[in-house]
C-alpha atoms as a PDB file:
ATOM      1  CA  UNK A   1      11.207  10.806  14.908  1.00  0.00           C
ATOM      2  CA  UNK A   2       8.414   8.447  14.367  1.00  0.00           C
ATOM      3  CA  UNK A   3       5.461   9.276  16.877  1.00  0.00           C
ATOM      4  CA  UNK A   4       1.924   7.446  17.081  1.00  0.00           C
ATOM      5  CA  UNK A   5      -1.043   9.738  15.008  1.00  0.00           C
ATOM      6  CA  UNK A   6       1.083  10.119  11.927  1.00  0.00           C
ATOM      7  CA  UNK A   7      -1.144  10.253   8.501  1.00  0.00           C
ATOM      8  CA  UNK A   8       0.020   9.295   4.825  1.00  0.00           C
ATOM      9  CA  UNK A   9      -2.176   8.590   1.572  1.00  0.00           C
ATOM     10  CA  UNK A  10      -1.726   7.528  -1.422  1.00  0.00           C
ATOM     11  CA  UNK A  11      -4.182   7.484  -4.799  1.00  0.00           C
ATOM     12  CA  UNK A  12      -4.072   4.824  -7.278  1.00  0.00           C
ATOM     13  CA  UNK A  13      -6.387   4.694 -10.474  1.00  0.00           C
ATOM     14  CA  UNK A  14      -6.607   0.856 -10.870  1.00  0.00           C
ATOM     15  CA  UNK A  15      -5.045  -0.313 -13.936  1.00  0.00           C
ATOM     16  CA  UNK A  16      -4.899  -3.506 -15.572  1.00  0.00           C
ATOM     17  CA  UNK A  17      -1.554  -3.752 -14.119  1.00  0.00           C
ATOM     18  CA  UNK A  18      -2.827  -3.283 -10.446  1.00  0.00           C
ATOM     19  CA  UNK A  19      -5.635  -6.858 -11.014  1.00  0.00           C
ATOM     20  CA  UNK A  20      -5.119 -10.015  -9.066  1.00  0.00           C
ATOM     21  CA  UNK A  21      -4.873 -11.282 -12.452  1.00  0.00           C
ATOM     22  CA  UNK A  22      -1.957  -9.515 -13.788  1.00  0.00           C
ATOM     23  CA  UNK A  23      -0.422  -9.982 -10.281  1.00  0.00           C
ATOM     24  CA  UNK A  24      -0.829 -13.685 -10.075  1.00  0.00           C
ATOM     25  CA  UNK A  25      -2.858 -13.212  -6.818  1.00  0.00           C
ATOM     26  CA  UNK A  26      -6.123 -14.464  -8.010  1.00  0.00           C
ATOM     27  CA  UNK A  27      -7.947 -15.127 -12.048  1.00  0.00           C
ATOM     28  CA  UNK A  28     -10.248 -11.725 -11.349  1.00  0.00           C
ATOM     29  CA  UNK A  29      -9.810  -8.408 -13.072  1.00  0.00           C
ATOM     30  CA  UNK A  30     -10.251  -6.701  -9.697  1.00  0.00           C
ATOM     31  CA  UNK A  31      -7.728  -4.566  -7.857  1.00  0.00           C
ATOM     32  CA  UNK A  32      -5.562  -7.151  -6.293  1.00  0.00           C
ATOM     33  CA  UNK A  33      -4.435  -7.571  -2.740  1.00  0.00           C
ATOM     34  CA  UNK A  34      -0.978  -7.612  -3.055  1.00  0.00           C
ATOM     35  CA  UNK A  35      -1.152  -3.663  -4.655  1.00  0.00           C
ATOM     36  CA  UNK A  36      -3.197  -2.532  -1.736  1.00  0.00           C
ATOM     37  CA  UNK A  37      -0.494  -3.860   0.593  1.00  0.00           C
ATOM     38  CA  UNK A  38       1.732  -1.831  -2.346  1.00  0.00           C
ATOM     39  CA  UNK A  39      -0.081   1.207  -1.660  1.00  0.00           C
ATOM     40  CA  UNK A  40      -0.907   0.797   2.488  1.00  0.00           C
ATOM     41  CA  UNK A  41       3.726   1.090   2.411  1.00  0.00           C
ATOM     42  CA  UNK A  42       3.262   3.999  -0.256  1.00  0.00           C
ATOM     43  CA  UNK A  43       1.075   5.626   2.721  1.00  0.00           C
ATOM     44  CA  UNK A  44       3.646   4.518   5.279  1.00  0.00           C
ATOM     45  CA  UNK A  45       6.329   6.384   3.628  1.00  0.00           C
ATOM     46  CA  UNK A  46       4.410   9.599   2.967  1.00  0.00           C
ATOM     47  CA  UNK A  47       3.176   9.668   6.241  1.00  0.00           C
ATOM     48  CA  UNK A  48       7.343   9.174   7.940  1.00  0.00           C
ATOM     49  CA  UNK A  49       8.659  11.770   5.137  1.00  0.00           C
ATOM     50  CA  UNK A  50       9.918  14.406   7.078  1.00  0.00           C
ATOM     51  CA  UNK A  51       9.809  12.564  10.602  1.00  0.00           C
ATOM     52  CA  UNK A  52      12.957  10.872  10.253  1.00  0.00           C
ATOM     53  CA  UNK A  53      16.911  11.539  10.375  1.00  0.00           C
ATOM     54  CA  UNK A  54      18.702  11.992   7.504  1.00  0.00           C
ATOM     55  CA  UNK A  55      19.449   8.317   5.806  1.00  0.00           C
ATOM     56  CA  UNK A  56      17.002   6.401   7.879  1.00  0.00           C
ATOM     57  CA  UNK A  57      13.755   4.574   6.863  1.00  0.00           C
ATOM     58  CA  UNK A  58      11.241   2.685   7.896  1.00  0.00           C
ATOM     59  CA  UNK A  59      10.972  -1.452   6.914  1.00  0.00           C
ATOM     60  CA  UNK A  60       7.624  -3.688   7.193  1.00  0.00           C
ATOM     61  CA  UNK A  61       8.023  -6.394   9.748  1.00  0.00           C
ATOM     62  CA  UNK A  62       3.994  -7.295  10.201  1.00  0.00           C
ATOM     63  CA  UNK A  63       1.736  -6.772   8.038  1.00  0.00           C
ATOM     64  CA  UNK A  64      -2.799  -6.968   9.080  1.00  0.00           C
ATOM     65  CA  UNK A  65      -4.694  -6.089   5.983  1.00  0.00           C
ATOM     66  CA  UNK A  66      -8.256  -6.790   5.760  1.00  0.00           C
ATOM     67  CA  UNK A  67      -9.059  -6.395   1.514  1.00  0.00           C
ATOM     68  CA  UNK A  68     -12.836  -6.187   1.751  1.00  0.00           C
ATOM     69  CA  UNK A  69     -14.389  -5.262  -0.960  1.00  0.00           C
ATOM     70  CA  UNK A  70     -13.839  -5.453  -5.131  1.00  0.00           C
ATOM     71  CA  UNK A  71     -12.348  -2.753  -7.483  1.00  0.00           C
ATOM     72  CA  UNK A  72     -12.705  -2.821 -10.787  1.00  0.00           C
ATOM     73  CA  UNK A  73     -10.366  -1.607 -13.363  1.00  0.00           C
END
């Protein structure tokens, strides 16, 4: 059962994979938005694991992200 206070993580050393660039999301070699989205769902799913029944899951309807700040590769 999903219940409000739940806590996931997830780590990513940035690649060039993981760069707006490579990810068609900007012409920087920065990490790039759409990954941290990738990796705020990893969270999600680490953070349900465990919480619900058997065969069930969890699905993104709304997304707020605020991307503040630069990472570089």
């Amino acid at each position: 059962m999903i219940t409000e206070g739940l806590h996931g993580s997830a780590d990513l050393l940035v690649g060039p994979q993981d760069t707006a660039l490579a990810l068609g999301s900007g012409d920087a070699e920065v990490l790039g938005t759409p990954r941290v989205l990738a990796l705020a769902e990893e969270a999600t799913v680490a953070a349900t694991a465990g919480e619900l029944d058997e065969g069930a899951t969890t699905v993104g309807t709304e997304v707020a992200l605020s991307h503040l700040a630069a990472s570089a590769v």
